[in-house]
PDB file of N, CA and C in Angstrom:
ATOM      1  N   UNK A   1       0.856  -1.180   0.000  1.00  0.00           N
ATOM      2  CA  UNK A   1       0.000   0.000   0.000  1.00  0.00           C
ATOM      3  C   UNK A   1       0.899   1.240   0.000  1.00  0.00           C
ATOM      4  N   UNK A   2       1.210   2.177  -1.024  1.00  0.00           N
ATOM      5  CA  UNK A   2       1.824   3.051  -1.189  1.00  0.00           C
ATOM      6  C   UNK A   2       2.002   4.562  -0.772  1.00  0.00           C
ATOM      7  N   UNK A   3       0.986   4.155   0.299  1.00  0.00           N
ATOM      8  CA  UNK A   3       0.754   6.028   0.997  1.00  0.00           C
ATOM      9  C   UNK A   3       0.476   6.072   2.303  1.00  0.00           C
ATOM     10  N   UNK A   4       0.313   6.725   2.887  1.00  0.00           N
ATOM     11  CA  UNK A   4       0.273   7.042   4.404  1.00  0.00           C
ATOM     12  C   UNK A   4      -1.196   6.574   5.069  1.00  0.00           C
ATOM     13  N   UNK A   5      -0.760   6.065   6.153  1.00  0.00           N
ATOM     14  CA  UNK A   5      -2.605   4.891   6.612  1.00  0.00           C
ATOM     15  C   UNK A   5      -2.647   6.092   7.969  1.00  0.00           C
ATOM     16  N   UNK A   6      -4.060   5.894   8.201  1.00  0.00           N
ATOM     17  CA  UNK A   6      -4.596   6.989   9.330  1.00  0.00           C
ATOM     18  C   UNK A   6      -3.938   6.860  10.762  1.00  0.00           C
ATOM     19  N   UNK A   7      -3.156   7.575  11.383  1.00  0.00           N
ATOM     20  CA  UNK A   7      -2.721   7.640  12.590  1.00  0.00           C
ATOM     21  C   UNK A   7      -3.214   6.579  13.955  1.00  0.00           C
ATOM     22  N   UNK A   8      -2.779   6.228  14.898  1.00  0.00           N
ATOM     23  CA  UNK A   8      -3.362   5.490  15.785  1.00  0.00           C
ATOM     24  C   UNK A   8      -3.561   4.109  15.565  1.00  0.00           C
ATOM     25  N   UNK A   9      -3.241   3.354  14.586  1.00  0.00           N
ATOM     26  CA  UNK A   9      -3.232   1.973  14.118  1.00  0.00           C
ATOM     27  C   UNK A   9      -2.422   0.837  14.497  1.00  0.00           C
ATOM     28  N   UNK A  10      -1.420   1.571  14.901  1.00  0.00           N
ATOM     29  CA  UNK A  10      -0.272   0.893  15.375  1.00  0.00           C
ATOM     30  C   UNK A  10      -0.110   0.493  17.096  1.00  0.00           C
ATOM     31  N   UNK A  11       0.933  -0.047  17.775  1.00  0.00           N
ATOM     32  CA  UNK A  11       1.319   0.051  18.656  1.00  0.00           C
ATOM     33  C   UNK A  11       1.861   1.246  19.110  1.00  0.00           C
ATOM     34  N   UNK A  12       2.132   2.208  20.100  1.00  0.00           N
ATOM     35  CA  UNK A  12       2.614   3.000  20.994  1.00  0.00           C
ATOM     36  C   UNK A  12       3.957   2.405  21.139  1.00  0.00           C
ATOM     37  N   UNK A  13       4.734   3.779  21.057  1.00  0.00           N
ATOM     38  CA  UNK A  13       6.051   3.335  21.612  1.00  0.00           C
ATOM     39  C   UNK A  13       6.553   4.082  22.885  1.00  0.00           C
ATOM     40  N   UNK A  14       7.573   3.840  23.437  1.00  0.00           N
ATOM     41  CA  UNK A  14       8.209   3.689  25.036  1.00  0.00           C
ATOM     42  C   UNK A  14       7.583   5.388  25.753  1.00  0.00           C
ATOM     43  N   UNK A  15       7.378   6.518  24.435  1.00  0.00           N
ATOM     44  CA  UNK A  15       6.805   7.649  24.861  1.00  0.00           C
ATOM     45  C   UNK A  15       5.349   7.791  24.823  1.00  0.00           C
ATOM     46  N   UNK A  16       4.785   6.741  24.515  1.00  0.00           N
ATOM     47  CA  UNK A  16       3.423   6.515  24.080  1.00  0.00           C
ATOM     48  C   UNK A  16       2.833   7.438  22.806  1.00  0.00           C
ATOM     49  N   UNK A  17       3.552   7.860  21.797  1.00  0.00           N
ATOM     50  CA  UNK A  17       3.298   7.835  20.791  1.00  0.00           C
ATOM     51  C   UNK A  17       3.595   6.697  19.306  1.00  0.00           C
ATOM     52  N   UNK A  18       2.446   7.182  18.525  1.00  0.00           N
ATOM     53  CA  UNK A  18       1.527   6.305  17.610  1.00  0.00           C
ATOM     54  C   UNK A  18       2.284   6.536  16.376  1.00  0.00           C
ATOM     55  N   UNK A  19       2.607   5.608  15.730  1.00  0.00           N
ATOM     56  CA  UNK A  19       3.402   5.262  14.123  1.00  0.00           C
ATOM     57  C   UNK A  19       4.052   6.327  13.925  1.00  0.00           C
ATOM     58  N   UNK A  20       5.498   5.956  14.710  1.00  0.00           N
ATOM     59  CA  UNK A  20       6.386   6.585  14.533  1.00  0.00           C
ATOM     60  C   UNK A  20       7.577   6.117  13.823  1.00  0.00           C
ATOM     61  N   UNK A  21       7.500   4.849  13.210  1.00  0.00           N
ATOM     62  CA  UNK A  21       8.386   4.442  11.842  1.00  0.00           C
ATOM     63  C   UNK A  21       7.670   4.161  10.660  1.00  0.00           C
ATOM     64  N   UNK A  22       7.998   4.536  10.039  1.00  0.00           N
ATOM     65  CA  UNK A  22       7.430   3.946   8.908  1.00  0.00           C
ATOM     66  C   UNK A  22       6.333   4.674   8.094  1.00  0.00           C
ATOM     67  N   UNK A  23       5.020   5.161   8.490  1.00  0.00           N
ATOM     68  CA  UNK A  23       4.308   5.501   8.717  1.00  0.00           C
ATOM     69  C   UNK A  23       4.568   6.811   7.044  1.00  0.00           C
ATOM     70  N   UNK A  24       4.865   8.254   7.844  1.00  0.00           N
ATOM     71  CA  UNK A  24       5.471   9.094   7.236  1.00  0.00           C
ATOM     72  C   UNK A  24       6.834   9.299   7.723  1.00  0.00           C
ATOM     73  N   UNK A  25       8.170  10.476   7.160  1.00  0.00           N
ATOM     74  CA  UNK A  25       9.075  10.703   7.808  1.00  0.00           C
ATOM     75  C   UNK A  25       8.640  12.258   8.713  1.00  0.00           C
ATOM     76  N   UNK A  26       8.790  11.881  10.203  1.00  0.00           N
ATOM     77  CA  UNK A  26       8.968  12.839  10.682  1.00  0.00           C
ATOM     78  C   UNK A  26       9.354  14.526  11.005  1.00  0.00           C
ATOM     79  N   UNK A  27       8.981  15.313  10.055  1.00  0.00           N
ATOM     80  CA  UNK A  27      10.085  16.630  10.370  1.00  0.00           C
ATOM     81  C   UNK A  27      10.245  16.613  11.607  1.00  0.00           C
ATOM     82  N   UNK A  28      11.463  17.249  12.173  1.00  0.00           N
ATOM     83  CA  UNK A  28      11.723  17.690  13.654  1.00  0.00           C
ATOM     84  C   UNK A  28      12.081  18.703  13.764  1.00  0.00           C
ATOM     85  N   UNK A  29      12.129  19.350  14.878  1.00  0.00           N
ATOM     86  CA  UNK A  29      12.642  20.838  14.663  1.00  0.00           C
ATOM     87  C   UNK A  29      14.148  21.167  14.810  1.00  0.00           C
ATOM     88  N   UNK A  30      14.536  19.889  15.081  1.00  0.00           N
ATOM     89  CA  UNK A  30      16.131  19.675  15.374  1.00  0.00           C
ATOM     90  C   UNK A  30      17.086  20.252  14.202  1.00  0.00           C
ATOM     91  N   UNK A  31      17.967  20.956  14.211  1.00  0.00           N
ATOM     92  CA  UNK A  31      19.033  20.859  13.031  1.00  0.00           C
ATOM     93  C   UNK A  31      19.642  19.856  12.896  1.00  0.00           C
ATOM     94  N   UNK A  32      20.223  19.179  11.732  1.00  0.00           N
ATOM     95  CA  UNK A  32      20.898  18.814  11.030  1.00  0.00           C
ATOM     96  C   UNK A  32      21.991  19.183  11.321  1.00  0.00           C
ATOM     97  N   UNK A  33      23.057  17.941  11.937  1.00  0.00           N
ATOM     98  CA  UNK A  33      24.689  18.441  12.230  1.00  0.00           C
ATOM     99  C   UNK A  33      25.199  17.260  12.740  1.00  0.00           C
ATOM    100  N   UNK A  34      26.142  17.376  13.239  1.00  0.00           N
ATOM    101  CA  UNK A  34      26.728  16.132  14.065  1.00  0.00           C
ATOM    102  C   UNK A  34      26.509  16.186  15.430  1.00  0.00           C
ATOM    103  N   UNK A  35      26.424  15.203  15.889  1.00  0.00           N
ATOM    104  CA  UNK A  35      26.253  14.670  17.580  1.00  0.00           C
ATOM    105  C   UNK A  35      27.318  15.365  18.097  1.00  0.00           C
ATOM    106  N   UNK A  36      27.654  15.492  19.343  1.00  0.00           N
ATOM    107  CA  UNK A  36      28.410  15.350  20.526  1.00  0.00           C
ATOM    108  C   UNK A  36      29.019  13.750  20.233  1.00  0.00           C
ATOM    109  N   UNK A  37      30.162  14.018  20.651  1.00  0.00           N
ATOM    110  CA  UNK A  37      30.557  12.375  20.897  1.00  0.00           C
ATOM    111  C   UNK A  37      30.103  11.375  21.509  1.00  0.00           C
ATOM    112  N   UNK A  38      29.614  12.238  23.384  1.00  0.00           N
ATOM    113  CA  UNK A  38      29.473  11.752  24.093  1.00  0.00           C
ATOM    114  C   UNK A  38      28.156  10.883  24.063  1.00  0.00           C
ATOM    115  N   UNK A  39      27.180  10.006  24.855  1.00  0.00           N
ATOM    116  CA  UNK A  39      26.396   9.823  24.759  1.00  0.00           C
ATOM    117  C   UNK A  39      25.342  10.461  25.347  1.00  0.00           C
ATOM    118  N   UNK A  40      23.966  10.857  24.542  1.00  0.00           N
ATOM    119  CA  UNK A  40      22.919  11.879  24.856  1.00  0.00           C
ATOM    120  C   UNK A  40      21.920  11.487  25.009  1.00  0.00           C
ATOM    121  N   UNK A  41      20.702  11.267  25.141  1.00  0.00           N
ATOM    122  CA  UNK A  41      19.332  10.634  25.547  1.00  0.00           C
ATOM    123  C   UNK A  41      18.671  11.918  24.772  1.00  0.00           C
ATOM    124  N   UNK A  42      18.035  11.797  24.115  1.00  0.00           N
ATOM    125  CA  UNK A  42      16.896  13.009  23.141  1.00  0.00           C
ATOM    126  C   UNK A  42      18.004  14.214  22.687  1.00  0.00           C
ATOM    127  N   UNK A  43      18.877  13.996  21.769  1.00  0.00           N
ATOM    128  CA  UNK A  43      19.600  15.323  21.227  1.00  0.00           C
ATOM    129  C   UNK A  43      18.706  15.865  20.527  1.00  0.00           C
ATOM    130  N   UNK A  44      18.972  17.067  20.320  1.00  0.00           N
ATOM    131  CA  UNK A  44      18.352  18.426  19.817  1.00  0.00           C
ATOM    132  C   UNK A  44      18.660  18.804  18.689  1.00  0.00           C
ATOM    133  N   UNK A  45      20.076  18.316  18.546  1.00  0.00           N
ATOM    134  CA  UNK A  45      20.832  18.576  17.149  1.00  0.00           C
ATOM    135  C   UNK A  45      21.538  20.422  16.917  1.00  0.00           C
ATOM    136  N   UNK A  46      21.626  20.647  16.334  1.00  0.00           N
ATOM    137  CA  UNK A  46      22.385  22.090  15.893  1.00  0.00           C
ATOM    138  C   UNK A  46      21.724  23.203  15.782  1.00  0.00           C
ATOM    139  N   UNK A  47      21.404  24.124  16.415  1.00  0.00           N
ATOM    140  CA  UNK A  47      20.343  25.260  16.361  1.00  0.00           C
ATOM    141  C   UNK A  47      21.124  26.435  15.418  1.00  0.00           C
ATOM    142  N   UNK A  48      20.219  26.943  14.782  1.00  0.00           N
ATOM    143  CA  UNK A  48      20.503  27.840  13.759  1.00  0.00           C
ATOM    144  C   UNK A  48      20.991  27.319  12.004  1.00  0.00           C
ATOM    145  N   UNK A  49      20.420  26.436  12.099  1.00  0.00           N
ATOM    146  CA  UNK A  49      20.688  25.768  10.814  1.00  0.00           C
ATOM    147  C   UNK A  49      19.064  25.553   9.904  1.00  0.00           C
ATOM    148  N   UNK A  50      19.156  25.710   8.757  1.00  0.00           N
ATOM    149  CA  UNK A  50      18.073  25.439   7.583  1.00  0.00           C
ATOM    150  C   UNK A  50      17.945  24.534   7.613  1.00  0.00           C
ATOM    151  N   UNK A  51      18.445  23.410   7.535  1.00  0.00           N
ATOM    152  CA  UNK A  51      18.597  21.761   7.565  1.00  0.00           C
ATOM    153  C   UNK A  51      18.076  21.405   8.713  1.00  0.00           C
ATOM    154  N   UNK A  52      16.719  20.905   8.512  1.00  0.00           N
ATOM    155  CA  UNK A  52      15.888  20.406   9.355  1.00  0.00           C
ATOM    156  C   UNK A  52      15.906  18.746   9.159  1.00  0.00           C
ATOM    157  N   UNK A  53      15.871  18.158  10.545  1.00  0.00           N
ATOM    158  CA  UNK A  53      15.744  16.312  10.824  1.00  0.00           C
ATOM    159  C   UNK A  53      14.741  15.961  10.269  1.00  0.00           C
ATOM    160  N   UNK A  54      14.729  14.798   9.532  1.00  0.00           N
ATOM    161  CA  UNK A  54      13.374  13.777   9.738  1.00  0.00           C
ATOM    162  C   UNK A  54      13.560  12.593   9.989  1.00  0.00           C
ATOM    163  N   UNK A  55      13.034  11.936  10.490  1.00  0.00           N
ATOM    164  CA  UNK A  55      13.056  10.758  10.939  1.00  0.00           C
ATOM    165  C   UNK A  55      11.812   9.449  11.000  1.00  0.00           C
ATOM    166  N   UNK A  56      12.297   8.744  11.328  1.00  0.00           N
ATOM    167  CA  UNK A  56      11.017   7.408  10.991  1.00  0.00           C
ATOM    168  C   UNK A  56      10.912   6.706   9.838  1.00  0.00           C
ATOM    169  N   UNK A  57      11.613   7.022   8.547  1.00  0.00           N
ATOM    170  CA  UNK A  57      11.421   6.678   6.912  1.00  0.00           C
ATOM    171  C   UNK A  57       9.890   6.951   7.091  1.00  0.00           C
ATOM    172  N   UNK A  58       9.223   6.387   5.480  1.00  0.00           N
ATOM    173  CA  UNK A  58       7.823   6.411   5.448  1.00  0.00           C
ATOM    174  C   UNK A  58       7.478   5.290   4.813  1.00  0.00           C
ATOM    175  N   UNK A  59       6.426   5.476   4.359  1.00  0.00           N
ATOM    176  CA  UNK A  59       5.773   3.995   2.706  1.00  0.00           C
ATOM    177  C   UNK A  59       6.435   3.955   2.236  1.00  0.00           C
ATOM    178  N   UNK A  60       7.533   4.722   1.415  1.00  0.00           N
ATOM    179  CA  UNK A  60       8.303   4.983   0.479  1.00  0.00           C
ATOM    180  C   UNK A  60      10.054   4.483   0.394  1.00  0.00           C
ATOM    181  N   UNK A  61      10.021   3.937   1.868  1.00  0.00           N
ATOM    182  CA  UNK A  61      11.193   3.673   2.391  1.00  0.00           C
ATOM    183  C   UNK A  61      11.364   1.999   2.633  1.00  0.00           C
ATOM    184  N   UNK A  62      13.218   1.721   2.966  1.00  0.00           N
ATOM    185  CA  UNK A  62      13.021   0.311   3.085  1.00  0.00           C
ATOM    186  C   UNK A  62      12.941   0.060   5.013  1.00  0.00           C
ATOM    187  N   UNK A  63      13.072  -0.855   5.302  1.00  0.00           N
ATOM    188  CA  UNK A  63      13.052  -1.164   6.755  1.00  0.00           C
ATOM    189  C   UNK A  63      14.489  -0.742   7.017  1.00  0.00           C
ATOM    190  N   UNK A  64      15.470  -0.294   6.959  1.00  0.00           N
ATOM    191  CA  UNK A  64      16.611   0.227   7.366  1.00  0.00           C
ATOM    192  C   UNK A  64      16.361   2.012   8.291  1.00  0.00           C
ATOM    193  N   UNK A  65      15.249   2.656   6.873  1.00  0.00           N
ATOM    194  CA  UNK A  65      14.843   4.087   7.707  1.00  0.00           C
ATOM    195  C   UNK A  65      13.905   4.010   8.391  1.00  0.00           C
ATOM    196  N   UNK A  66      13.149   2.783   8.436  1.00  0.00           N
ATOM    197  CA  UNK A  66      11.820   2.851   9.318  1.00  0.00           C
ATOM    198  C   UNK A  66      12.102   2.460  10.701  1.00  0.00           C
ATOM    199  N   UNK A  67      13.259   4.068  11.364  1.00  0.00           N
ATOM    200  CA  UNK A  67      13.433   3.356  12.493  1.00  0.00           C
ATOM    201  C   UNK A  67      13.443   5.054  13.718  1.00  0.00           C
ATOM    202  N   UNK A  68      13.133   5.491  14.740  1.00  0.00           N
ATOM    203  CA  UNK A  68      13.740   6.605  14.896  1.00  0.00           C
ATOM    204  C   UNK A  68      14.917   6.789  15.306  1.00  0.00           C
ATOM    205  N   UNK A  69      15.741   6.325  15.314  1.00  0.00           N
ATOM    206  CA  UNK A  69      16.726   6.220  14.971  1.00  0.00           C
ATOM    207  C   UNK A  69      17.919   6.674  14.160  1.00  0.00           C
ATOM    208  N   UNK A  70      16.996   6.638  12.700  1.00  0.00           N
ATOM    209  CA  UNK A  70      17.422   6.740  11.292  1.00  0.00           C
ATOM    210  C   UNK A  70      17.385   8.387  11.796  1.00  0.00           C
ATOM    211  N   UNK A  71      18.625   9.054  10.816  1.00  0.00           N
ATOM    212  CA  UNK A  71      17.619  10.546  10.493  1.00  0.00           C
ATOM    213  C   UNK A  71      18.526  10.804   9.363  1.00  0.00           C
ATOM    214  N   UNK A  72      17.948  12.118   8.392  1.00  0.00           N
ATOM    215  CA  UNK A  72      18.391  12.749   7.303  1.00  0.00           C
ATOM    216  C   UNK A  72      17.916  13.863   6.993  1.00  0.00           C
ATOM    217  N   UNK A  73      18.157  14.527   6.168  1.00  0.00           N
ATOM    218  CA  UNK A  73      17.804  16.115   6.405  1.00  0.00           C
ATOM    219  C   UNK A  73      16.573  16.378   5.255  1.00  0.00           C
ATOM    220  N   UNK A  74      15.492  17.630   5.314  1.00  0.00           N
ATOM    221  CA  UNK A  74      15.225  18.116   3.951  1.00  0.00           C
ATOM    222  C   UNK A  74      15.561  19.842   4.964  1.00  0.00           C
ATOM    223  N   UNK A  75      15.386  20.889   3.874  1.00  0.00           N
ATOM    224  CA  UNK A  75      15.161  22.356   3.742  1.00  0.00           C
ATOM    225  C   UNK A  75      13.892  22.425   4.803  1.00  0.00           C
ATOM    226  N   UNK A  76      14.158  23.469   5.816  1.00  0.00           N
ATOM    227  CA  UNK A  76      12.648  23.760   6.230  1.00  0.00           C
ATOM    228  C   UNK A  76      11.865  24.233   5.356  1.00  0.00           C
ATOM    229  N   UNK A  77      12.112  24.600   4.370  1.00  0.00           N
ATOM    230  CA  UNK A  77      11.033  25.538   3.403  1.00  0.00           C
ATOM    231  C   UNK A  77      10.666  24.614   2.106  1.00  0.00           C
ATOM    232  N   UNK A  78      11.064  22.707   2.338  1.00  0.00           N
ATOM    233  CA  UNK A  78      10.562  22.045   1.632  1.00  0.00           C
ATOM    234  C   UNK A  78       9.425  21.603   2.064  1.00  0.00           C
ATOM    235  N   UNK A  79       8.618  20.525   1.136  1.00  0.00           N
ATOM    236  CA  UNK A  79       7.565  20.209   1.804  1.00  0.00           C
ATOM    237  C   UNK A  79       7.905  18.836   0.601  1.00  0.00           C
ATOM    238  N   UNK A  80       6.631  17.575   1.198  1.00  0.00           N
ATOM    239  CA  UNK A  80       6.904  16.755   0.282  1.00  0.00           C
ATOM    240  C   UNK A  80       5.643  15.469   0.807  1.00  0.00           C
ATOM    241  N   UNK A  81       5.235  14.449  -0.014  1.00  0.00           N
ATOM    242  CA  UNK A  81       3.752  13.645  -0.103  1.00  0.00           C
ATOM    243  C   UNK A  81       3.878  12.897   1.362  1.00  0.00           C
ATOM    244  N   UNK A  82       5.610  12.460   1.541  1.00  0.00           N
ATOM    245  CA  UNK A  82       5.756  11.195   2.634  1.00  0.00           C
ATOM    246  C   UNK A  82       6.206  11.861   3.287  1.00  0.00           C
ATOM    247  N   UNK A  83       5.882  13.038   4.037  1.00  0.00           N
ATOM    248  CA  UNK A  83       6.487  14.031   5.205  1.00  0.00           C
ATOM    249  C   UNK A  83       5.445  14.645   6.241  1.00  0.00           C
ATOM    250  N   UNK A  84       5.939  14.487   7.204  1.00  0.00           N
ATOM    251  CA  UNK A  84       4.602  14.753   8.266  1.00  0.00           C
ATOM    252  C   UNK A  84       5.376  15.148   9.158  1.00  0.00           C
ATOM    253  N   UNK A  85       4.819  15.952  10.668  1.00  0.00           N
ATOM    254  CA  UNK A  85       5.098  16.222  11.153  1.00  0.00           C
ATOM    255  C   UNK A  85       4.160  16.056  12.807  1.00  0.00           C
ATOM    256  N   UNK A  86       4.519  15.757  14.259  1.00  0.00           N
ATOM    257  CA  UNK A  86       4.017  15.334  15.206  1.00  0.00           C
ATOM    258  C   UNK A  86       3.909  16.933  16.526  1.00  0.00           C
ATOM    259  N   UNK A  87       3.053  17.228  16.332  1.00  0.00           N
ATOM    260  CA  UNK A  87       3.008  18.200  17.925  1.00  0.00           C
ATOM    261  C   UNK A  87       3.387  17.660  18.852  1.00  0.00           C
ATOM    262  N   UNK A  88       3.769  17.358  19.662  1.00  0.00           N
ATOM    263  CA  UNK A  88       4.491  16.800  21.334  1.00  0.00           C
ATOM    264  C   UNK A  88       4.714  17.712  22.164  1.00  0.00           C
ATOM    265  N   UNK A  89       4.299  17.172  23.151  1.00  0.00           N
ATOM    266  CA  UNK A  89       4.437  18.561  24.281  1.00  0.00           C
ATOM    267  C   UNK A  89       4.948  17.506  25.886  1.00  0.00           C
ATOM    268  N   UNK A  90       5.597  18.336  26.543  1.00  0.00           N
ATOM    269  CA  UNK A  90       6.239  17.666  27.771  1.00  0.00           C
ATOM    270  C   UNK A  90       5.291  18.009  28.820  1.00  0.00           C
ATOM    271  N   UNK A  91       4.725  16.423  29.087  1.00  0.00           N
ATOM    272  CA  UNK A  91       3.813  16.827  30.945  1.00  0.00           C
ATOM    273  C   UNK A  91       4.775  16.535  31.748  1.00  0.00           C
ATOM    274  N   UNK A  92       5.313  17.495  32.724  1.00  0.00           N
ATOM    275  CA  UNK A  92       5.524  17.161  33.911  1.00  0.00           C
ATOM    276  C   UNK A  92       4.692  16.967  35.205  1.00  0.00           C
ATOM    277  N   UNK A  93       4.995  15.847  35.801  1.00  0.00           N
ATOM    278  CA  UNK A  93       3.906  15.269  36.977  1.00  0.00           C
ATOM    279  C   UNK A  93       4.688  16.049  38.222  1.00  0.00           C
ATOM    280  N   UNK A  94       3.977  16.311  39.163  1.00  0.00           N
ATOM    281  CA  UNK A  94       4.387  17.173  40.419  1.00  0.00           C
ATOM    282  C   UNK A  94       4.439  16.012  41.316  1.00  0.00           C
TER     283      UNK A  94
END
């Protein structure tokens, strides 16, 4: 099936969000750059850069990008059929 299937179909992952490989590729708001060496838990990536993350592969992809994991860049000022993007917001519990 060659195109993007309706949200919520899938399993939840460890953040409890819904088809996050595969699905579409992710934009993020992260730049595009290299890591820190060290090891990081949720990097952010490079601020002040055009080169925006995506991640997850989509339909269009093989099981190698359908991972979050994977990432690669487009232009923020691209747009494209297998590209989507997720609102997320941080609850903190008191």
């Amino acid at each position: 099936d060659w195109k993007a299937h309706p949200a919520d179909k899938k399993t939840a992952n460890a953040w409890e969000l819904y088809d996050m490989s595969g699905n579409v590729w992710k934009w993020c708001w992260d730049g595009y750059g290299p890591y820190e060496p060290l090891f990081q838990q949720d990097p952010i990536g490079v601020e002040g850069i055009h080169k925006r993350v995506r991640r997850g592969g989509s339909w269009g992809g093989d099981s190698k990008t359908a991972r979050a994991t994977f990432r690669n860049w487009m232009n923020s000022s691209s747009s494209a059929g297998n590209v989507g993007f997720r609102l997320c917001r941080t609850i903190f519990k008191v």
